[in-house]
N, C-alpha and C. Protein backbone atom coordinates (compact mmCIF):
# COMPACT_ATOMS: atom_id res chain seq x y z
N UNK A 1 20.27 -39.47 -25.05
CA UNK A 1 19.49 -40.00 -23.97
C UNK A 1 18.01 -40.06 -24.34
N UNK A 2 17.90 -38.93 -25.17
CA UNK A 2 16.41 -39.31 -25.40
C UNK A 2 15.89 -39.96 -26.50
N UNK A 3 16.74 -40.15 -27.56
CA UNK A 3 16.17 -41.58 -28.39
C UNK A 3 15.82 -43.14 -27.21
N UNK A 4 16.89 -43.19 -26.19
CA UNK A 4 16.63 -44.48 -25.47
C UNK A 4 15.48 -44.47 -25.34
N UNK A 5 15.39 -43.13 -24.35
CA UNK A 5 14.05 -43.38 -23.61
C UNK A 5 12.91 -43.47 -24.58
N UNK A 6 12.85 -43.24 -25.60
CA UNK A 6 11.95 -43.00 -26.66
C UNK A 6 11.39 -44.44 -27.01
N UNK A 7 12.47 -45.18 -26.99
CA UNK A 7 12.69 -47.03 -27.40
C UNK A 7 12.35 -47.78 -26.83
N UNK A 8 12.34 -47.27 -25.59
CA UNK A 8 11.85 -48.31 -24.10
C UNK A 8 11.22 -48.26 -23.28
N UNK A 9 10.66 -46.97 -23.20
CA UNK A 9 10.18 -46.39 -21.81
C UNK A 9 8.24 -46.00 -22.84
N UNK A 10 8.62 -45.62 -24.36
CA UNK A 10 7.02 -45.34 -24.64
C UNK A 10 6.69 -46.20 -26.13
N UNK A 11 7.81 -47.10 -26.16
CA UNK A 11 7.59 -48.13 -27.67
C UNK A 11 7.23 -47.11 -28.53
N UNK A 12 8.35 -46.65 -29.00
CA UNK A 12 8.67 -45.72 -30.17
C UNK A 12 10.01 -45.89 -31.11
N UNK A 13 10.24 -45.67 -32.14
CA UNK A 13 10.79 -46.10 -32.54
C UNK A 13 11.18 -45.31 -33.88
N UNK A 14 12.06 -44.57 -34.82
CA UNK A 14 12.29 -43.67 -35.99
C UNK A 14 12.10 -44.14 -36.97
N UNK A 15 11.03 -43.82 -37.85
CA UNK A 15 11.12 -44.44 -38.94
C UNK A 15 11.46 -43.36 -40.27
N UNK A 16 12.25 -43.80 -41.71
CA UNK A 16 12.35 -43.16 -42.31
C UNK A 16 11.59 -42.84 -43.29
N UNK A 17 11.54 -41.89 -44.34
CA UNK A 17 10.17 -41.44 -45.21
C UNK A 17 10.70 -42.07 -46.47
N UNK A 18 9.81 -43.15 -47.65
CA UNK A 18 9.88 -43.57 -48.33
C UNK A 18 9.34 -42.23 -49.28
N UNK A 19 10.21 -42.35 -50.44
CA UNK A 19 9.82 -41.78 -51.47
C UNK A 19 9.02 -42.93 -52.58
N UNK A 20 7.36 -41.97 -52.45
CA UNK A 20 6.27 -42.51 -53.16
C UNK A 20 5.88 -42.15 -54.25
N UNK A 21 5.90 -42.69 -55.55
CA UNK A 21 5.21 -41.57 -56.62
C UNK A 21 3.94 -40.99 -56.24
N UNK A 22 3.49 -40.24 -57.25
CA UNK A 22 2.64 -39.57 -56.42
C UNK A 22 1.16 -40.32 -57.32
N UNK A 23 0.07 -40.48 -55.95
CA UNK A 23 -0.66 -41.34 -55.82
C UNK A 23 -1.84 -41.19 -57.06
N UNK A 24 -2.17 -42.07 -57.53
CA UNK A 24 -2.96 -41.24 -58.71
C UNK A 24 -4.77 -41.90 -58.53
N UNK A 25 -5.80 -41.22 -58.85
CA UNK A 25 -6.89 -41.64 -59.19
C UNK A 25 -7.53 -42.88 -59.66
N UNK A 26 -8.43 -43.04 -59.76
CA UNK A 26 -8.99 -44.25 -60.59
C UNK A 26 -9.12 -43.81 -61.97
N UNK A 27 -9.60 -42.38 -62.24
CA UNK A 27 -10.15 -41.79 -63.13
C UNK A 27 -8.19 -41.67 -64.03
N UNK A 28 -7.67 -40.75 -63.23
CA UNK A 28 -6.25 -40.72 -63.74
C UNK A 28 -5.14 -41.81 -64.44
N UNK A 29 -5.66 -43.14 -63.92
CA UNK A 29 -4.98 -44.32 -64.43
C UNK A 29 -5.55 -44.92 -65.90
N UNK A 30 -6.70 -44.65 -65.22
CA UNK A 30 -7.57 -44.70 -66.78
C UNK A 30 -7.35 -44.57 -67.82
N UNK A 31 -6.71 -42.67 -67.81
CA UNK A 31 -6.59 -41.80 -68.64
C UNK A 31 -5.32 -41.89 -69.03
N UNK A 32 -4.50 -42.46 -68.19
CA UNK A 32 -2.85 -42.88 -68.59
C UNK A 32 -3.38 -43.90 -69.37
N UNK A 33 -4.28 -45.26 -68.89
CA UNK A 33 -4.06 -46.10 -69.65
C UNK A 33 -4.50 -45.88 -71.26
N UNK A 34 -5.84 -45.14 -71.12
CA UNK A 34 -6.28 -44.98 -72.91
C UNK A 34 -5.07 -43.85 -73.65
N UNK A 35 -4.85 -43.15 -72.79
CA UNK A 35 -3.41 -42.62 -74.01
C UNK A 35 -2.06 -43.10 -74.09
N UNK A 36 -1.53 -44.19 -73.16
CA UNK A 36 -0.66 -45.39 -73.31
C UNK A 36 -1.39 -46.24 -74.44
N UNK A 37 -2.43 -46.68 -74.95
CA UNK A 37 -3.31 -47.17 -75.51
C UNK A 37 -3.26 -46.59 -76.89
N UNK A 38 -3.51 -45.69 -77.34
CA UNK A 38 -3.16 -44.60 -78.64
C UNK A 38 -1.91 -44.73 -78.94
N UNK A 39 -0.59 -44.55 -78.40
CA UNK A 39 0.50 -44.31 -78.73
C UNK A 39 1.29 -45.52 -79.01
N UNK A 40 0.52 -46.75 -78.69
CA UNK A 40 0.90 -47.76 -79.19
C UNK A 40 -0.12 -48.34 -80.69
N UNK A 41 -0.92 -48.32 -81.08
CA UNK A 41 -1.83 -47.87 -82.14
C UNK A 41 -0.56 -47.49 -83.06
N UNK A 42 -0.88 -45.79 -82.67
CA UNK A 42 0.49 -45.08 -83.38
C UNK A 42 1.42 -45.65 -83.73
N UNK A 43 1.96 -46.18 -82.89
CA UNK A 43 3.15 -47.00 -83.47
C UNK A 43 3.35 -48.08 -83.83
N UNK A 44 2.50 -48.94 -83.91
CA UNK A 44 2.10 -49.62 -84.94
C UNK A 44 1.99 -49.78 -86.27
N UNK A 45 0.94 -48.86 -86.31
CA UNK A 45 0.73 -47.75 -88.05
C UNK A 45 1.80 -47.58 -88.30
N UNK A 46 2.48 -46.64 -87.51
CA UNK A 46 3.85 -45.71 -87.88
C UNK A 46 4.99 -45.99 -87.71
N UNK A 47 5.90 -46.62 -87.26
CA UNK A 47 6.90 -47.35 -86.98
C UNK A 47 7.94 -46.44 -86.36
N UNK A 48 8.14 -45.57 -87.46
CA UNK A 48 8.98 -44.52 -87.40
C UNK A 48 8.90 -43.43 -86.72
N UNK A 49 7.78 -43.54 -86.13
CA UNK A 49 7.29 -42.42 -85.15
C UNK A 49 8.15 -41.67 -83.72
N UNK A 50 8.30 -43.08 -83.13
CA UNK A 50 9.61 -42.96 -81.62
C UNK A 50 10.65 -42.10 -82.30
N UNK A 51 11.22 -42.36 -83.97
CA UNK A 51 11.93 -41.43 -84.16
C UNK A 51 11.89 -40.18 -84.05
N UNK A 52 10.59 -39.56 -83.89
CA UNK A 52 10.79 -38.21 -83.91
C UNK A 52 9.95 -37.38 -82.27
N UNK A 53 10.02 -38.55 -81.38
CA UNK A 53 9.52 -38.37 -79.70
C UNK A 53 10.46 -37.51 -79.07
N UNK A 54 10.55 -36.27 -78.69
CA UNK A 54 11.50 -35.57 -78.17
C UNK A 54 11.62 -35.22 -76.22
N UNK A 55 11.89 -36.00 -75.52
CA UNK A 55 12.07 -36.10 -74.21
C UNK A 55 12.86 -34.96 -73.11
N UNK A 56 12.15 -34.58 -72.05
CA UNK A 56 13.05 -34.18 -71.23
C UNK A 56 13.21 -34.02 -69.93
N UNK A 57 14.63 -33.89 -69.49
CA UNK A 57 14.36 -34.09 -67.99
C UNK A 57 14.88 -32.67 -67.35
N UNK A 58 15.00 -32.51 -66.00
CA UNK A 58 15.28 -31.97 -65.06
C UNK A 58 15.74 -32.30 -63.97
N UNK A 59 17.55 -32.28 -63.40
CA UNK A 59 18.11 -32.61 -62.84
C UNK A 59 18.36 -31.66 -61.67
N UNK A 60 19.38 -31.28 -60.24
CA UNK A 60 19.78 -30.62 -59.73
C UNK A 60 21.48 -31.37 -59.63
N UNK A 61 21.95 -30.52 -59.82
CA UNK A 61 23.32 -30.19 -60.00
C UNK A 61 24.11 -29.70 -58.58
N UNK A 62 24.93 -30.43 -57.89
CA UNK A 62 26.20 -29.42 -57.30
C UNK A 62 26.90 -28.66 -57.40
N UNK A 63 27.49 -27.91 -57.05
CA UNK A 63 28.76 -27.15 -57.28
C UNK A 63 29.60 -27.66 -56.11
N UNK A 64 30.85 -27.41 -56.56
CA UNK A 64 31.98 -28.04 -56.08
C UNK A 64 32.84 -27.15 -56.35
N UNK A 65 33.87 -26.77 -55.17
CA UNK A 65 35.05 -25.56 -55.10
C UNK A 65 36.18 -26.74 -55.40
N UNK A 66 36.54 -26.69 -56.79
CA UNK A 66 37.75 -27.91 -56.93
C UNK A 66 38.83 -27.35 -56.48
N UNK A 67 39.62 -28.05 -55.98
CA UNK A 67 40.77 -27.81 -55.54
C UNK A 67 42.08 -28.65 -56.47
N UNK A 68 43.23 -27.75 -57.27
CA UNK A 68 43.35 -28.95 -58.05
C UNK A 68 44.86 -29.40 -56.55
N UNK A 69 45.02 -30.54 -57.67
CA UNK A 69 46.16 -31.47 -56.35
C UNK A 69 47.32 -30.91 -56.58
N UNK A 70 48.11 -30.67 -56.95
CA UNK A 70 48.95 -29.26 -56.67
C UNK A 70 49.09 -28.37 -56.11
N UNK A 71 47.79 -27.87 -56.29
CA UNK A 71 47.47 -26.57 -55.29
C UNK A 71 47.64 -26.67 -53.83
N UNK A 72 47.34 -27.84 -53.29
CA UNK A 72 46.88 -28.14 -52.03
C UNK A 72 48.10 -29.05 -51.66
N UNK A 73 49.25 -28.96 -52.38
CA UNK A 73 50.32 -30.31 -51.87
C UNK A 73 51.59 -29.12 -51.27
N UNK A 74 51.55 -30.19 -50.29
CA UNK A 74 52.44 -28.97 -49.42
C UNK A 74 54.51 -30.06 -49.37
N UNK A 75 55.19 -29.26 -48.67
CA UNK A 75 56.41 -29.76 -48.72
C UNK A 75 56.31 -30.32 -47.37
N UNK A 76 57.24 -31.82 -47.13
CA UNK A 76 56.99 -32.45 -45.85
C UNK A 76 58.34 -33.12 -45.70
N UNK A 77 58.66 -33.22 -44.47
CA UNK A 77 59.86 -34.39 -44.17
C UNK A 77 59.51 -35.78 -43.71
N UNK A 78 60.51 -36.73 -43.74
CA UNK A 78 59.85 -37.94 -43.48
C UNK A 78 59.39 -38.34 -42.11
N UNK A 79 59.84 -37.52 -41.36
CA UNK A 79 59.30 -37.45 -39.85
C UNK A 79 58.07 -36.95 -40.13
N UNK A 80 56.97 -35.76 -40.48
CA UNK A 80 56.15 -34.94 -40.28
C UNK A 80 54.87 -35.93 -40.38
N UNK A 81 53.62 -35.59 -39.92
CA UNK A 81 52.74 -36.20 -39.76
C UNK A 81 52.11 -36.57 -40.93
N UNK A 82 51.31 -37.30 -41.30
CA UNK A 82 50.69 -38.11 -42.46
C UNK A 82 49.80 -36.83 -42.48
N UNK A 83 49.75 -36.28 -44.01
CA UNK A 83 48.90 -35.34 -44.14
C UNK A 83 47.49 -35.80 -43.88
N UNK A 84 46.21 -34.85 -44.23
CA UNK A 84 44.64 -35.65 -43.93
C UNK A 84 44.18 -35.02 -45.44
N UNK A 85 43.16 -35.75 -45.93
CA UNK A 85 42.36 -35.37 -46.83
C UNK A 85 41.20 -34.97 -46.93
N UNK A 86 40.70 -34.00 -46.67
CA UNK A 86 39.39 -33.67 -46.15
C UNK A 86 38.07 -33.85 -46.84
N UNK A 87 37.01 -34.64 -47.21
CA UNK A 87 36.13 -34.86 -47.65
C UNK A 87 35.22 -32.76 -48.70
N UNK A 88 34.88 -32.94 -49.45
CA UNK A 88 34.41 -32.04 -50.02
C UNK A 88 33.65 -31.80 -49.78
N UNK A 89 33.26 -30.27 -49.72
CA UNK A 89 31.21 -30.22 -49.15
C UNK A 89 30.52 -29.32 -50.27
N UNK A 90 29.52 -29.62 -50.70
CA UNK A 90 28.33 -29.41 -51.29
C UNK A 90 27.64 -27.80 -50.74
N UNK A 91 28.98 -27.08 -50.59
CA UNK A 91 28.85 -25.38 -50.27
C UNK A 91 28.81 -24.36 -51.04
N UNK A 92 28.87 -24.80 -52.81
CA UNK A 92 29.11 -24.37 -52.64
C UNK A 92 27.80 -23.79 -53.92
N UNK A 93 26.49 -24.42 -53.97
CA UNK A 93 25.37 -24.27 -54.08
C UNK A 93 25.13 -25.48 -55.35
N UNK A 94 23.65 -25.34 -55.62
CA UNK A 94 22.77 -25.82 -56.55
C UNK A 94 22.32 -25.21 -57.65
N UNK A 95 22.72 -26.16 -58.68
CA UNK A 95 21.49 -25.20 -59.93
C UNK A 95 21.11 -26.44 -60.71
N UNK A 96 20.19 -26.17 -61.30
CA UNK A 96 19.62 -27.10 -62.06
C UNK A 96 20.06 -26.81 -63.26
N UNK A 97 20.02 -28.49 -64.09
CA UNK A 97 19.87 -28.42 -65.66
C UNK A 97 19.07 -29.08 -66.57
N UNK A 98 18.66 -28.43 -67.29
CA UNK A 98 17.43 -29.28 -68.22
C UNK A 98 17.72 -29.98 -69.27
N UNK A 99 17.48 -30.93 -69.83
CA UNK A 99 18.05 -31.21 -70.98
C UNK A 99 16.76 -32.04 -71.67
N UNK A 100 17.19 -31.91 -73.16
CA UNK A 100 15.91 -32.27 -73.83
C UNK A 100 16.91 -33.05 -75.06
N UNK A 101 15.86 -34.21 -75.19
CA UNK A 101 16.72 -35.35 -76.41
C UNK A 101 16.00 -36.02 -76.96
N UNK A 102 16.33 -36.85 -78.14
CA UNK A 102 15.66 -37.80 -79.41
C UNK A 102 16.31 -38.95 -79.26
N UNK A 103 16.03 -39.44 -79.90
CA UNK A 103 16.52 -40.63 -80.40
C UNK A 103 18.30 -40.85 -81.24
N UNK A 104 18.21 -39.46 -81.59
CA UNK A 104 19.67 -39.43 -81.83
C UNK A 104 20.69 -39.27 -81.05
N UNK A 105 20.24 -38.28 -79.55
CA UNK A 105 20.77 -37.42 -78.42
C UNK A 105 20.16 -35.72 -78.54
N UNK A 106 21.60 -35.46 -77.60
CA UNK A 106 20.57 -34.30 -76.60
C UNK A 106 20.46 -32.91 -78.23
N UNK A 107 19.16 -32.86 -77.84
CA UNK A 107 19.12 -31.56 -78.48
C UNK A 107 19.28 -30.44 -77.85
N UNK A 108 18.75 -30.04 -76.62
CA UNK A 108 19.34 -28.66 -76.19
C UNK A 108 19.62 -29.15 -74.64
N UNK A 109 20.78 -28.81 -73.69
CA UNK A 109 20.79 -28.28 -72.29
C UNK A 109 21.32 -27.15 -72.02
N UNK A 110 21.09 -26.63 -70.77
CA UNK A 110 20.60 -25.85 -70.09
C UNK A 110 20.94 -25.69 -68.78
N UNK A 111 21.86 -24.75 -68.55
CA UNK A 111 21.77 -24.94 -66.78
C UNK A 111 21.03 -23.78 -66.25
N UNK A 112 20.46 -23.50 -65.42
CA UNK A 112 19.26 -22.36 -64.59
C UNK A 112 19.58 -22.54 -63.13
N UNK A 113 19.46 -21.14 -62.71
CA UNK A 113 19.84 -21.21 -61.41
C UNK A 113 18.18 -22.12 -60.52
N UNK A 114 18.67 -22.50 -59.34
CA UNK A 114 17.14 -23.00 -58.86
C UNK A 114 16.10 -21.68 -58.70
N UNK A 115 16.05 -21.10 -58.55
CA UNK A 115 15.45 -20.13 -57.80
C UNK A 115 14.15 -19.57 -59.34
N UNK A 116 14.55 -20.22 -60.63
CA UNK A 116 13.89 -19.38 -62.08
C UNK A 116 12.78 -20.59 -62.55
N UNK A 117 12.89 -22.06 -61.59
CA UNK A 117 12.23 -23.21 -61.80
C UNK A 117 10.82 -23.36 -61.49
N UNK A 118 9.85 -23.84 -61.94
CA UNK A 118 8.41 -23.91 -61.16
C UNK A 118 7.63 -23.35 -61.64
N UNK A 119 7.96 -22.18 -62.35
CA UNK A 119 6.91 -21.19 -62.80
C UNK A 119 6.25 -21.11 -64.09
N UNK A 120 5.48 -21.16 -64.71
CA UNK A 120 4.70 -21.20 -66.12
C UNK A 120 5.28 -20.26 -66.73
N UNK A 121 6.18 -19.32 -67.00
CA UNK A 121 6.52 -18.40 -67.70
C UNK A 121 7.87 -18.80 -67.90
N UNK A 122 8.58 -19.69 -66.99
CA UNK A 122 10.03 -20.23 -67.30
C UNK A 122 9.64 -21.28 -68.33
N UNK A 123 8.73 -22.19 -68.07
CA UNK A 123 8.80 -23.70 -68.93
C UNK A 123 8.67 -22.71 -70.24
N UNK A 124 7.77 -22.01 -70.57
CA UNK A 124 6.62 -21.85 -71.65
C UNK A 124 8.23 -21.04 -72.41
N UNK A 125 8.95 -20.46 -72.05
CA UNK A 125 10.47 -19.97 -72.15
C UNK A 125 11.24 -21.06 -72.91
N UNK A 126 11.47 -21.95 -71.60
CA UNK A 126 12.47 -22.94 -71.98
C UNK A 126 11.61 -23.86 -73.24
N UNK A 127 10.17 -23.97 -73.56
CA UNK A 127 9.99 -24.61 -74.62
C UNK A 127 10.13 -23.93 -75.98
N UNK A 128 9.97 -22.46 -75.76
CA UNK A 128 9.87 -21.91 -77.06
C UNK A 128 11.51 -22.10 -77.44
N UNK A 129 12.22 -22.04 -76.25
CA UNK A 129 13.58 -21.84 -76.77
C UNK A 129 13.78 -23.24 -77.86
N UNK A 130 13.38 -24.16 -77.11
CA UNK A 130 13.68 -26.35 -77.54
C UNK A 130 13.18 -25.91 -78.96
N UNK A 131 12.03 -25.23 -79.25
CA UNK A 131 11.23 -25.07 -80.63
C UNK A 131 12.38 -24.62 -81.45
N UNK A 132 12.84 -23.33 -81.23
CA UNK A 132 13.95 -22.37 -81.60
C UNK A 132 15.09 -23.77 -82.26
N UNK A 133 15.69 -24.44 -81.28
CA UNK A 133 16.56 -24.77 -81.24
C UNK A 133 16.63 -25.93 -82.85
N UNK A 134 15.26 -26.87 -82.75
CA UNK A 134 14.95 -27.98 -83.37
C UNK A 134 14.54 -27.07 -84.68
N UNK A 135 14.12 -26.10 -84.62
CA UNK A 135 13.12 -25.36 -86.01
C UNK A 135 13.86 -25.94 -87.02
N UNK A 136 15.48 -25.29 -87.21
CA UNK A 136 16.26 -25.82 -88.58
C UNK A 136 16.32 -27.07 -89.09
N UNK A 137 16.30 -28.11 -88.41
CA UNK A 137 16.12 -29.59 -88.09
C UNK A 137 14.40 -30.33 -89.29
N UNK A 138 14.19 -29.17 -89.07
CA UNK A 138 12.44 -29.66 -89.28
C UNK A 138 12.03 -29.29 -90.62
């Protein structure tokens, strides 16, 4: 009842939140642009360079209580009601995973619970580990 009245009675109306990158400077675009600016230089000169650019991301992950289909199949007669299938829920938490890659593929992932993310003492962690990982490589 009270969205109506919301619609008609005070011209209102729900709107949803766009996801915006996040807004940057004059000074900041700049500074993207002159080191977008270098790294093409670089690669120019160097050709071979992208080969050795090592990337990474950070995802969040579900968990999921699988149920396998067996487990859950029951005995029925041809009278009995049409079984139901119940949609899965996202209960049964989150963790994140990191993963870091080249040009060849992934060099190291990683799963971390959410709760170890954000902090300067985890990254500075998870990079020494990527170092660790690539050292023999190098």
């Amino acid at each position: 009842m009270l969205p109506e009245h919301s619609k008609e009675n005070l011209d209102m109306w729900r709107v949803s939140q766009h996801i915006i990158p996040r807004l940057l400077t004059t000074e900041l675009k700049m500074e993207r642009m002159t080191i977008s600016g270098h790294l093409i230089d670089k690669v120019d000169k160097i050709p071979w360079i992208l080969n050795h650019v090592i990337t990474g991301d950070e995802t969040g992950c579900y968990l999921f209580d699988i149920q396998l289909k067996h487990a859950t199949s029951t005995w029925k007669s041809p009278s009995s009601p049409r079984s139901k299938k119940f949609r899965q829920h996202r209960s049964k938490g989150k963790i994140m995973m990191e993963v870091f890659f080249d040009s060849l593929g992934t060099l190291l992932s990683k799963f971390i619970t959410e709760s170890l993310t954000g902090n300067k003492e985890h990254y500075l962690c998870v990079l020494r580990h990527l170092r660790d990982s690539i050292r023999p490589q190098i």
